[in-house]
C-alpha atoms as a PDB file:
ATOM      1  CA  UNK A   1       0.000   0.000   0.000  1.00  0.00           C
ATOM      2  CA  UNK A   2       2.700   2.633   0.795  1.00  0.00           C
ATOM      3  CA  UNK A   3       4.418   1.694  -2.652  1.00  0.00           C
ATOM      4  CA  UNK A   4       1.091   2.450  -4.352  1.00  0.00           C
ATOM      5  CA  UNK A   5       0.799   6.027  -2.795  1.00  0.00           C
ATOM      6  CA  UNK A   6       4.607   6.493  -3.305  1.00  0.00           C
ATOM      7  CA  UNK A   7       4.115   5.227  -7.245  1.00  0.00           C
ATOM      8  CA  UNK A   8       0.900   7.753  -7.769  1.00  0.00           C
ATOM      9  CA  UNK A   9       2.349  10.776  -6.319  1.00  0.00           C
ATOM     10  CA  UNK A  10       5.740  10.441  -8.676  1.00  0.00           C
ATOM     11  CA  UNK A  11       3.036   9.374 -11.827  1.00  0.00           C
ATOM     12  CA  UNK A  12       1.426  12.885 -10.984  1.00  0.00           C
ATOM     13  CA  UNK A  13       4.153  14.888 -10.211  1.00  0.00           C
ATOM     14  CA  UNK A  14       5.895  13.340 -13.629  1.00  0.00           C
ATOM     15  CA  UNK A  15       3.384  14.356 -16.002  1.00  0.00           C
ATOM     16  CA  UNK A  16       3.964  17.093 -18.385  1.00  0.00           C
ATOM     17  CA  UNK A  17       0.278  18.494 -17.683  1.00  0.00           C
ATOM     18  CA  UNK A  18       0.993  18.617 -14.065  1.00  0.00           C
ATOM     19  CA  UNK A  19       4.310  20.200 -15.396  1.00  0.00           C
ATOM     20  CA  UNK A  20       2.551  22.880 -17.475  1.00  0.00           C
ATOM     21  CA  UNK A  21      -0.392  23.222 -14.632  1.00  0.00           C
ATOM     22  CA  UNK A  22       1.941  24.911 -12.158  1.00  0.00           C
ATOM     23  CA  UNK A  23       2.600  27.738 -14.504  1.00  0.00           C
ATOM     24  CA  UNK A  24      -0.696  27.875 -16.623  1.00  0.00           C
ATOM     25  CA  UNK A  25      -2.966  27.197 -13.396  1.00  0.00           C
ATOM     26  CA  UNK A  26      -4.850  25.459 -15.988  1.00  0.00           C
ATOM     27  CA  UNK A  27      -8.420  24.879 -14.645  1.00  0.00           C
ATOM     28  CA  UNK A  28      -8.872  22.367 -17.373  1.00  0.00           C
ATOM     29  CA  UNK A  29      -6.243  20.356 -15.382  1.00  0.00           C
ATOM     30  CA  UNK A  30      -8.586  20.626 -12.283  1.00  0.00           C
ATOM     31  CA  UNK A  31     -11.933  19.653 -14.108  1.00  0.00           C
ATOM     32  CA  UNK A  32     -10.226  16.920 -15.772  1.00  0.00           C
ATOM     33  CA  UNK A  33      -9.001  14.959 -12.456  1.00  0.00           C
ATOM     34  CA  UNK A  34     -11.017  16.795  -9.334  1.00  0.00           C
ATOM     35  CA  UNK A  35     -14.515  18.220 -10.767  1.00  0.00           C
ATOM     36  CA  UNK A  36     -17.044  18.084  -8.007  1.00  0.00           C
ATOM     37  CA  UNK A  37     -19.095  14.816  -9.119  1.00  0.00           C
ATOM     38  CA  UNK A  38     -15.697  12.444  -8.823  1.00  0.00           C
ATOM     39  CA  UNK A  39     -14.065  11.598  -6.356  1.00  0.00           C
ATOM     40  CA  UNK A  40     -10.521  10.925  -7.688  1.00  0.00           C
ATOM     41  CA  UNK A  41      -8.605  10.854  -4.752  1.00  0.00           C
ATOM     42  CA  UNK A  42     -10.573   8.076  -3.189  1.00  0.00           C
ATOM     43  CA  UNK A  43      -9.865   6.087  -6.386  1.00  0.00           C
ATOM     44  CA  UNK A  44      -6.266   6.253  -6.152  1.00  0.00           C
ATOM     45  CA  UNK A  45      -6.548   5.050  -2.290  1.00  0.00           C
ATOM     46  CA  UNK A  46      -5.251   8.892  -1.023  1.00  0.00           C
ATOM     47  CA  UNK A  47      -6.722  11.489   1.402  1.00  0.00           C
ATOM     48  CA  UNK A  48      -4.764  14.568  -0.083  1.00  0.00           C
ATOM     49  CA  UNK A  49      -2.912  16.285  -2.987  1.00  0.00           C
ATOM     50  CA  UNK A  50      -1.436  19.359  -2.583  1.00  0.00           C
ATOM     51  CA  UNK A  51       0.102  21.138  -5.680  1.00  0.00           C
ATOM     52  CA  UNK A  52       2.672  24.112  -4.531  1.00  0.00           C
ATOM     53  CA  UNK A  53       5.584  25.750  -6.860  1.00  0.00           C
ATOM     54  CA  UNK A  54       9.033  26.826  -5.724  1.00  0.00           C
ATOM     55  CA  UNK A  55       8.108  29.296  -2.987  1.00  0.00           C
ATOM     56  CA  UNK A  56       6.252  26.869  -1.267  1.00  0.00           C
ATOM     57  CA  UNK A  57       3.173  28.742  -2.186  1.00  0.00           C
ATOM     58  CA  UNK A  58      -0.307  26.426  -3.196  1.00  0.00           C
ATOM     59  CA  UNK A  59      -1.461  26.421  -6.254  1.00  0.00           C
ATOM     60  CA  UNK A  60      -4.005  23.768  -5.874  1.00  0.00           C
ATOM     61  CA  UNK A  61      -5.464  21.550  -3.250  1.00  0.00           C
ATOM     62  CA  UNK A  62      -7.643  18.418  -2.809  1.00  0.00           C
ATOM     63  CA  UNK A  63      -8.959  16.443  -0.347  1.00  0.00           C
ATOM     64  CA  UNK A  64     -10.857  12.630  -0.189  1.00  0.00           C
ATOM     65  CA  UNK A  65     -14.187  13.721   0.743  1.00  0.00           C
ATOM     66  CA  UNK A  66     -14.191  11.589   3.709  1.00  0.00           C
ATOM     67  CA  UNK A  67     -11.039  13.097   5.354  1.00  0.00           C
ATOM     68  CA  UNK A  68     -12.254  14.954   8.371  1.00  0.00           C
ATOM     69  CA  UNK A  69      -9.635  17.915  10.236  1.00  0.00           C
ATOM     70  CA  UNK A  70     -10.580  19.510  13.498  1.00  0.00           C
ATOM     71  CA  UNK A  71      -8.767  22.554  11.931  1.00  0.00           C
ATOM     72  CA  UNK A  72      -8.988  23.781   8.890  1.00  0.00           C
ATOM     73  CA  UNK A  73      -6.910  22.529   5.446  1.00  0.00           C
ATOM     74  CA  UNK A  74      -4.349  25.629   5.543  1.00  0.00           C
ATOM     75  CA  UNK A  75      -3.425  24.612   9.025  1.00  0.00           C
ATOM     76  CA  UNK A  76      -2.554  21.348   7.819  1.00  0.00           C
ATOM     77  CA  UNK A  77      -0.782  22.529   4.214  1.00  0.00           C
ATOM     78  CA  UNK A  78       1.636  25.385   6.725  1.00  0.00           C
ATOM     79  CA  UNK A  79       2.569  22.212   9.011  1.00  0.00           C
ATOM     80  CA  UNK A  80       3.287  19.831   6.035  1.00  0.00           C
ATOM     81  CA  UNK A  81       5.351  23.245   5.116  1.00  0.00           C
ATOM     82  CA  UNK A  82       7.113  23.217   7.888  1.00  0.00           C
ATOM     83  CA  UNK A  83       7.649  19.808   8.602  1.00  0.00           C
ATOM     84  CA  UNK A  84       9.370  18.762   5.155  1.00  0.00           C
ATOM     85  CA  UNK A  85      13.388  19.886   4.203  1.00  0.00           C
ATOM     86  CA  UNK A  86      13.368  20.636   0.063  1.00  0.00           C
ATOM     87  CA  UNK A  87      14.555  17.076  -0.156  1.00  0.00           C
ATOM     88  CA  UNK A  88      12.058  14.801  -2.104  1.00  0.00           C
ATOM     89  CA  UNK A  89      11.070  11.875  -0.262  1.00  0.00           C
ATOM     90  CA  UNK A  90       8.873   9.499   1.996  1.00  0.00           C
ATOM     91  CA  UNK A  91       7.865  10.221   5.320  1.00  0.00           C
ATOM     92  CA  UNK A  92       5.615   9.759   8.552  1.00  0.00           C
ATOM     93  CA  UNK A  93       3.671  13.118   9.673  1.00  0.00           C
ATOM     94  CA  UNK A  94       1.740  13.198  12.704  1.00  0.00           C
ATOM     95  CA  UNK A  95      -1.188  16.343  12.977  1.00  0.00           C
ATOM     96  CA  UNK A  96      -4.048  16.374  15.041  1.00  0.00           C
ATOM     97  CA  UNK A  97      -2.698  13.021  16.977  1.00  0.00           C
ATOM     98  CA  UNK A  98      -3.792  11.501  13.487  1.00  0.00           C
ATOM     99  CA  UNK A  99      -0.451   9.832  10.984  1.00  0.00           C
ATOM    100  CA  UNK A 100       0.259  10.166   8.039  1.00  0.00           C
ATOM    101  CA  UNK A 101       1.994   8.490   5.063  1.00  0.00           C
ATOM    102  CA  UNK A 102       3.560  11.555   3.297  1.00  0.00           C
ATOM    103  CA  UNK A 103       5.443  11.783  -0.287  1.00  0.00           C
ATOM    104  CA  UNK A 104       6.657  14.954  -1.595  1.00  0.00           C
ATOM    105  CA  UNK A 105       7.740  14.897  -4.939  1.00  0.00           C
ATOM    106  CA  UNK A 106       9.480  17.027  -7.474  1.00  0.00           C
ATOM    107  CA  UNK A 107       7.646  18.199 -10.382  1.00  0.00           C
ATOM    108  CA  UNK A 108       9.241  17.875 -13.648  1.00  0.00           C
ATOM    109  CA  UNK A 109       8.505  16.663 -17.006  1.00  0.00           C
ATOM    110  CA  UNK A 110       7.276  13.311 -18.059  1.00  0.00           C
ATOM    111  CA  UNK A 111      10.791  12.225 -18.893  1.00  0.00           C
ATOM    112  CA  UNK A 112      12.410  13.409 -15.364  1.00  0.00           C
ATOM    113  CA  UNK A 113      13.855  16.289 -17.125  1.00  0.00           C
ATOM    114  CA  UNK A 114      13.578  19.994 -17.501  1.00  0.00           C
ATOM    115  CA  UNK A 115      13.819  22.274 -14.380  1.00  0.00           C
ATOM    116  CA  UNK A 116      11.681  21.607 -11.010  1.00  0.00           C
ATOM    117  CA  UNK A 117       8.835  24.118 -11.209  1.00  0.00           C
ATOM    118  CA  UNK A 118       7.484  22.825  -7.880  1.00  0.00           C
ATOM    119  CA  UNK A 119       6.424  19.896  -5.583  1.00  0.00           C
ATOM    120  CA  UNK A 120       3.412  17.497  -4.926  1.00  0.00           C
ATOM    121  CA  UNK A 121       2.247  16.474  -1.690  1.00  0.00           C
ATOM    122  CA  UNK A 122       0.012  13.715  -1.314  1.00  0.00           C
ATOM    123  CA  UNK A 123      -0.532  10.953   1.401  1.00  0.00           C
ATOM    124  CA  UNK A 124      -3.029   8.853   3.376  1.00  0.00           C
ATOM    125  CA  UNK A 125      -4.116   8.563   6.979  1.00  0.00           C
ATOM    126  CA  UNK A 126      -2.787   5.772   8.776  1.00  0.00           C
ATOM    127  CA  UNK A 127      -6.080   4.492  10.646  1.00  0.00           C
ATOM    128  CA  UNK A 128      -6.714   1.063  12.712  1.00  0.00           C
ATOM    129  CA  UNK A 129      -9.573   0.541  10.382  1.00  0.00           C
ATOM    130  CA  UNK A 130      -7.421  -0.001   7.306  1.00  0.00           C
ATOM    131  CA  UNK A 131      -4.703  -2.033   9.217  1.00  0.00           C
ATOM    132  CA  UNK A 132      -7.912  -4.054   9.949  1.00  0.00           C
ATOM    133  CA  UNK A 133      -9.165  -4.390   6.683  1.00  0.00           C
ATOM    134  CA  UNK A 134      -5.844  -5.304   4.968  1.00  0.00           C
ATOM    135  CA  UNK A 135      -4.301  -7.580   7.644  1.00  0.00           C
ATOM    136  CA  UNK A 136      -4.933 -11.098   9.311  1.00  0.00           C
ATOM    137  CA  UNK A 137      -3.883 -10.224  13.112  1.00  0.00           C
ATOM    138  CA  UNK A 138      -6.729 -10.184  15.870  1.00  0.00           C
ATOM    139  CA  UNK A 139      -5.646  -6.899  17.247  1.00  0.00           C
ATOM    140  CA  UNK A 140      -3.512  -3.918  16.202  1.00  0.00           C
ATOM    141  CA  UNK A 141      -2.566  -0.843  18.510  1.00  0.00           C
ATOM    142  CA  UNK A 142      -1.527   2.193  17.559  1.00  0.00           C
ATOM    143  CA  UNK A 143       1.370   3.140  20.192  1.00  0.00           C
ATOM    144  CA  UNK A 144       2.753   6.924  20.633  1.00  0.00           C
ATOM    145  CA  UNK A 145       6.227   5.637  21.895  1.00  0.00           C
ATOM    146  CA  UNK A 146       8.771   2.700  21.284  1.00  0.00           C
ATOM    147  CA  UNK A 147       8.109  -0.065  23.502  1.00  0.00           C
ATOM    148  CA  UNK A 148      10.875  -2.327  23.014  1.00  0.00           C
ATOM    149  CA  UNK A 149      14.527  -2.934  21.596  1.00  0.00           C
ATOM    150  CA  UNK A 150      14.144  -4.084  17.840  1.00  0.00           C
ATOM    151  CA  UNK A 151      16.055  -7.353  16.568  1.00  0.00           C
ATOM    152  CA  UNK A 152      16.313  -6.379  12.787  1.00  0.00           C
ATOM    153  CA  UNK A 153      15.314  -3.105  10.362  1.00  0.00           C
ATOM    154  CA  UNK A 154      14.161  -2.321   6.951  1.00  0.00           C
ATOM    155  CA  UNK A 155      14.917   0.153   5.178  1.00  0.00           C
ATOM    156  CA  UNK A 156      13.302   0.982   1.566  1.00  0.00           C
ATOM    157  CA  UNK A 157      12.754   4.449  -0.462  1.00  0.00           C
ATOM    158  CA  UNK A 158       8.993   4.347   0.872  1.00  0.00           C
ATOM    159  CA  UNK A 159       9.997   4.289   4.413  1.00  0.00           C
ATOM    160  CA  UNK A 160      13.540   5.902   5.869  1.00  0.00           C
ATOM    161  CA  UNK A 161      13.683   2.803   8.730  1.00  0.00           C
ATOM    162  CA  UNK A 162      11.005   0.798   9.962  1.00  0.00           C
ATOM    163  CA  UNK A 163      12.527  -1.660  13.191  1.00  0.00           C
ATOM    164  CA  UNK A 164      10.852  -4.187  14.130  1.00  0.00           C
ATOM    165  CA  UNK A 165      10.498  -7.006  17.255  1.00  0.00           C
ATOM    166  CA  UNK A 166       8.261 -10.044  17.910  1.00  0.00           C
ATOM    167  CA  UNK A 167       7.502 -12.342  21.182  1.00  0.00           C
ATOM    168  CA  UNK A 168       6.254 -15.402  21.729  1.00  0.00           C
ATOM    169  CA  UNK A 169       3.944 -15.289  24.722  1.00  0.00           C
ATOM    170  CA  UNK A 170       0.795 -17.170  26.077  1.00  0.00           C
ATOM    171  CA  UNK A 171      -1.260 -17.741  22.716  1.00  0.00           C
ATOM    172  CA  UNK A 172      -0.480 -14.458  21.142  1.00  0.00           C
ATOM    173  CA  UNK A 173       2.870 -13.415  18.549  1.00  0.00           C
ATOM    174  CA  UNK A 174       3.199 -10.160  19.574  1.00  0.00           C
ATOM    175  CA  UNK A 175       5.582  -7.882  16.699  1.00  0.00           C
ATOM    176  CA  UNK A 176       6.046  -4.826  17.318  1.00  0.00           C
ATOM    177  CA  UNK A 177       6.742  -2.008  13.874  1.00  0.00           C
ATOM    178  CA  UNK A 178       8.238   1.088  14.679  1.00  0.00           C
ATOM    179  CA  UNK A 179       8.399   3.900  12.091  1.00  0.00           C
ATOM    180  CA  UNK A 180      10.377   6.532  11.592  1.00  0.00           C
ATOM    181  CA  UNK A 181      10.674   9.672   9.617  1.00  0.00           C
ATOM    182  CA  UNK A 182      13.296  11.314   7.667  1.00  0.00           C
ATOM    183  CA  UNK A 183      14.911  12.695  10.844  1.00  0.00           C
ATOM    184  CA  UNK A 184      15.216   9.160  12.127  1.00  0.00           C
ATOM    185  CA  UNK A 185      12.657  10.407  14.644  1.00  0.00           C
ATOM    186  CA  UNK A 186      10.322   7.653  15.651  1.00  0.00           C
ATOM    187  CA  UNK A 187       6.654   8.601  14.959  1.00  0.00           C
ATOM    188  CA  UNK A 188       4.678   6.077  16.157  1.00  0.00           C
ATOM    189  CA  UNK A 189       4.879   2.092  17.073  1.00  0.00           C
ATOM    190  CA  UNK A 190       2.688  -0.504  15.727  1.00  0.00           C
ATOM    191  CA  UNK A 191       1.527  -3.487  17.894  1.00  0.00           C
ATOM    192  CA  UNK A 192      -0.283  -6.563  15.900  1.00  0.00           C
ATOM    193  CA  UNK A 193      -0.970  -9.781  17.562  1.00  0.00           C
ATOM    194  CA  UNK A 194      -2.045 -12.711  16.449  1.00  0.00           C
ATOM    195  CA  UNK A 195      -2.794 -16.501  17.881  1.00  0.00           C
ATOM    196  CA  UNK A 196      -0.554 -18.908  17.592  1.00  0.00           C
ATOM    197  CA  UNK A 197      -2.658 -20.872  15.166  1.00  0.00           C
ATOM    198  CA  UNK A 198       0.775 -20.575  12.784  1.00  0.00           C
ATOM    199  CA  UNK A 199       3.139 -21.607  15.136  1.00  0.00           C
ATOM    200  CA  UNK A 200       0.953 -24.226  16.328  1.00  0.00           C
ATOM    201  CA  UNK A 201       0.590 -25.483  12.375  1.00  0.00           C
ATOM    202  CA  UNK A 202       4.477 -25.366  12.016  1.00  0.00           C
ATOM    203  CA  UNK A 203       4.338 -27.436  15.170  1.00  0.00           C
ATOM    204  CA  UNK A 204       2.010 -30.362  13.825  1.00  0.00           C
ATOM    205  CA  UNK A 205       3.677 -30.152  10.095  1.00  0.00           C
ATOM    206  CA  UNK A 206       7.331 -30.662  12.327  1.00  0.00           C
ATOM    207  CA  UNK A 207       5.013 -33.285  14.069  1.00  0.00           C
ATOM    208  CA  UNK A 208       3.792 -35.110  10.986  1.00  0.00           C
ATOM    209  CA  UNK A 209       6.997 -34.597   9.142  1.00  0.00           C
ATOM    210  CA  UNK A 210       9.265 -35.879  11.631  1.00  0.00           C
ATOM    211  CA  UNK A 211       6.853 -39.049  12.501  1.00  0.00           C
ATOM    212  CA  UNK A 212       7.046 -39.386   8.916  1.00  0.00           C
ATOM    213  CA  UNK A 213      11.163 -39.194   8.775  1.00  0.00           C
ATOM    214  CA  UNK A 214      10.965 -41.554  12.003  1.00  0.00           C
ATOM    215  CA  UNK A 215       8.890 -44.063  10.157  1.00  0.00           C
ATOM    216  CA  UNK A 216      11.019 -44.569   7.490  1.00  0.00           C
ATOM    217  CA  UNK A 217      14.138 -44.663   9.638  1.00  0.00           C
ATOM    218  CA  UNK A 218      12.087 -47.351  11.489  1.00  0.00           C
ATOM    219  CA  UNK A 219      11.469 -49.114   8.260  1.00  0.00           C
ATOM    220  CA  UNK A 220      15.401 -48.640   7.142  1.00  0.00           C
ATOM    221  CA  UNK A 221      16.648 -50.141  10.261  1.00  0.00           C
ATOM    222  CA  UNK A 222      13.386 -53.024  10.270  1.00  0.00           C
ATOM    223  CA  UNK A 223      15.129 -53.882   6.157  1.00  0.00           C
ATOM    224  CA  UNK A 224      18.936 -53.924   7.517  1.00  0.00           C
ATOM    225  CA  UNK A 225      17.530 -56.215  10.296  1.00  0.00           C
ATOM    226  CA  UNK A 226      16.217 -58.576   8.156  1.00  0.00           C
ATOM    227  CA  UNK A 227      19.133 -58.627   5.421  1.00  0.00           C
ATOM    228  CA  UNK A 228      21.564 -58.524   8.551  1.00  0.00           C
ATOM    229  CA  UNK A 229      19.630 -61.771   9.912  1.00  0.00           C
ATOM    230  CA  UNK A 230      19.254 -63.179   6.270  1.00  0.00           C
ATOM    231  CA  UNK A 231      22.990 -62.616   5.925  1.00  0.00           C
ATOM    232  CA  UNK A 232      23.661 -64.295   9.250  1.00  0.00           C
ATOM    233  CA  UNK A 233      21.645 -67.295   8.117  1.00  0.00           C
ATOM    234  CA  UNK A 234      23.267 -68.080   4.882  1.00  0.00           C
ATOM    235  CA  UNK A 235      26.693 -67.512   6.828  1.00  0.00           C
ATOM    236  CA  UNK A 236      25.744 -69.873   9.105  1.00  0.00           C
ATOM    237  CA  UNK A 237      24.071 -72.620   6.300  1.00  0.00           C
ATOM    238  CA  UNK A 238      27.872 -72.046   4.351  1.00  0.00           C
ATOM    239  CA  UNK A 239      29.835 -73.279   7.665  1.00  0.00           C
ATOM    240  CA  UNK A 240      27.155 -76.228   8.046  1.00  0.00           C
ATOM    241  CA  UNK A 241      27.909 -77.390   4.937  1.00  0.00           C
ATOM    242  CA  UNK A 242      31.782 -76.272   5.310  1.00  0.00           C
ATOM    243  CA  UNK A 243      31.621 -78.567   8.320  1.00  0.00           C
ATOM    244  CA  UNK A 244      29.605 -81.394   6.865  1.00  0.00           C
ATOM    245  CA  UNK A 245      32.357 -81.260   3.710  1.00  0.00           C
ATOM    246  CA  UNK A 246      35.458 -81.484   5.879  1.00  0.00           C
ATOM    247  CA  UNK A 247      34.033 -84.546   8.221  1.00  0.00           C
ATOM    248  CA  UNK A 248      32.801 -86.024   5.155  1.00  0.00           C
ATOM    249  CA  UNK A 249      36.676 -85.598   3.789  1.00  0.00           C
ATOM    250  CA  UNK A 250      37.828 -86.878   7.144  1.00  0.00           C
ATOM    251  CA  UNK A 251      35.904 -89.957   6.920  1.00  0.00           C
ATOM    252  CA  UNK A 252      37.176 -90.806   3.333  1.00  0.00           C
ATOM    253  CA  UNK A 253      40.927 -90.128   4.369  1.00  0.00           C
ATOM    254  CA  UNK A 254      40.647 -92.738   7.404  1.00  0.00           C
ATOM    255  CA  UNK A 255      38.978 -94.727   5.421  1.00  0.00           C
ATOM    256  CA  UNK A 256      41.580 -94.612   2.484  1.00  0.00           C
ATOM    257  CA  UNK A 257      44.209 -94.827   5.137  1.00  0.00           C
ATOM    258  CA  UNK A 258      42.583 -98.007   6.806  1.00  0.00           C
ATOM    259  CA  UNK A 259      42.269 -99.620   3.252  1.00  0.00           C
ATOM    260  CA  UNK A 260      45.832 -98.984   2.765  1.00  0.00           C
ATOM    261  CA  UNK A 261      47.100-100.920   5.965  1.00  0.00           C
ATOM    262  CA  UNK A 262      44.332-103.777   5.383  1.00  0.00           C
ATOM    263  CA  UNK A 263      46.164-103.638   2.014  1.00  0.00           C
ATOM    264  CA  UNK A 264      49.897-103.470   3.183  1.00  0.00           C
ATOM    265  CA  UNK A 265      49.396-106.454   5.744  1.00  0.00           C
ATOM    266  CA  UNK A 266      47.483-108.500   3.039  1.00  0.00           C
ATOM    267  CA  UNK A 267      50.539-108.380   0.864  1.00  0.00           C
ATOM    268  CA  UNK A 268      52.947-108.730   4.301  1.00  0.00           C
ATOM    269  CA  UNK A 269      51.092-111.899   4.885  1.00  0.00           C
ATOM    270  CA  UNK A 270      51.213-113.251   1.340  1.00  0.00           C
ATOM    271  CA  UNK A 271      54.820-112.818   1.388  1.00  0.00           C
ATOM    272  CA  UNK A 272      55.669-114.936   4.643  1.00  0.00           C
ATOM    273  CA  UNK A 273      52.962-117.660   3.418  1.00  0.00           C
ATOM    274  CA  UNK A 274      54.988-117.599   0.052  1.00  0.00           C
END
């Protein structure tokens, strides 16, 4: 969602009609994409677009018809003023205890070239009602402060530094976002917690998997058993027979042996009778 708002405000700003608007004040430019019976900005998902040239001075304004101030829109066009440096970029304002995503962008030409006749402003509130609507955790808080020491960061052209921590405790994941703005200032901290229906799935697929890796290894060592035990059996069947061979040779030598004698004495005994 931030990359959408970031993406729209640079299409805008790059245009050559929003190029030749800031000099021209073209109304056409205005009927075209903010007449009265539209409602553009609610289309492109933003609550504001403020058109100013060099000077900081506004040519043009527009606000989502559902975007509510307790103080009037100049109020909130001098703090945007006076909260941005001339640097283009992405950023967290606060106003009114309300946040919001911010972009300020250089106008130039379609091509990125040509001078910078001015900047574009535009951004959305960041309310608990759209973290509901495009999330899946069971509560999100809105925190004023930073609650606890972050474990890793992101940084990305959309957002300066965004730090972020998570716990494990009871049923909940608890992560904790906190955002910051250009000055590395924090802004506000997002809680979101959810039940720990995904940890408790990871659990049972570890479960299943490793019953599943267990089995097999149970299998494995059941198939080595029984070609260990096969093994063993023929080894044992090979020094039967072994066995069986060698006393069968045994047998045949004494009785070879025992022929020869009976033979030796026969011809002993022929000898003396002759």
């Amino acid at each position: 969602n931030l990359e959408n708002i970031y993406n729209i405000t640079n299409d805008y700003a790059k245009w050559d009609k929003t190029y030749d608007f800031i000099l021209t004040k073209n109304k056409q430019y205005i009927y075209e994409l903010f007449r009265s019976n539209s409602n553009t900005l609610a289309d492109l998902g933003l609550d504001f677009m403020i058109f100013q040239n060099l000077n900081y001075e506004t040519i043009y304004s527009n606000f989502n018809k559902n975007f509510e101030l307790k103080k009037d829109t100049n109020e909130f066009i001098n703090q945007i003023i006076q909260k941005y440096n001339k640097e283009e970029h992405a950023t967290i304002l606060t106003f009114e205890n309300k946040y919001f995503y911010t972009v300020k962008t250089n106008i130039l030409k379609t091509d990125s070239t040509g001078k910078i006749r001015g900047y574009l402003f535009a951004g959305k509130e960041i309310t608990i009602k759209d973290l509901d609507n495009a999330a899946i955790f069971d509560k999100i808080k809105i925190n004023s402060k930073k609650e606890k020491k972050f474990n890793d960061s992101l940084n990305s052209r959309y957002l300066h530094k965004i730090d972020i921590f998570a716990t494990l405790k009871d049923k909940n994941i608890n992560s904790y976002l906190y955002f910051y703005n250009h000055n590395k200032q924090i802004k506000f901290s997002l809680k979101v917690s959810q039940k720990k229906e995904i940890y408790i799935k990871g659990q049972k697929q570890i479960l299943i998997f490793n019953t599943i890796i267990s089995s097999l290894f149970i299998v494995l060592l059941y198939i080595l058993y029984i070609h260990t035990s096969y093994q063993e059996k023929l080894k044992k069947q090979l020094h039967e027979k072994v066995r069986e061979e060698i006393e069968k040779q045994r047998k045949q030598e004494q009785l070879l042996i025992q022929q020869s004698k009976l033979a030796a004495m026969g011809e002993m005994i022929g000898n003396i009778a002759h």
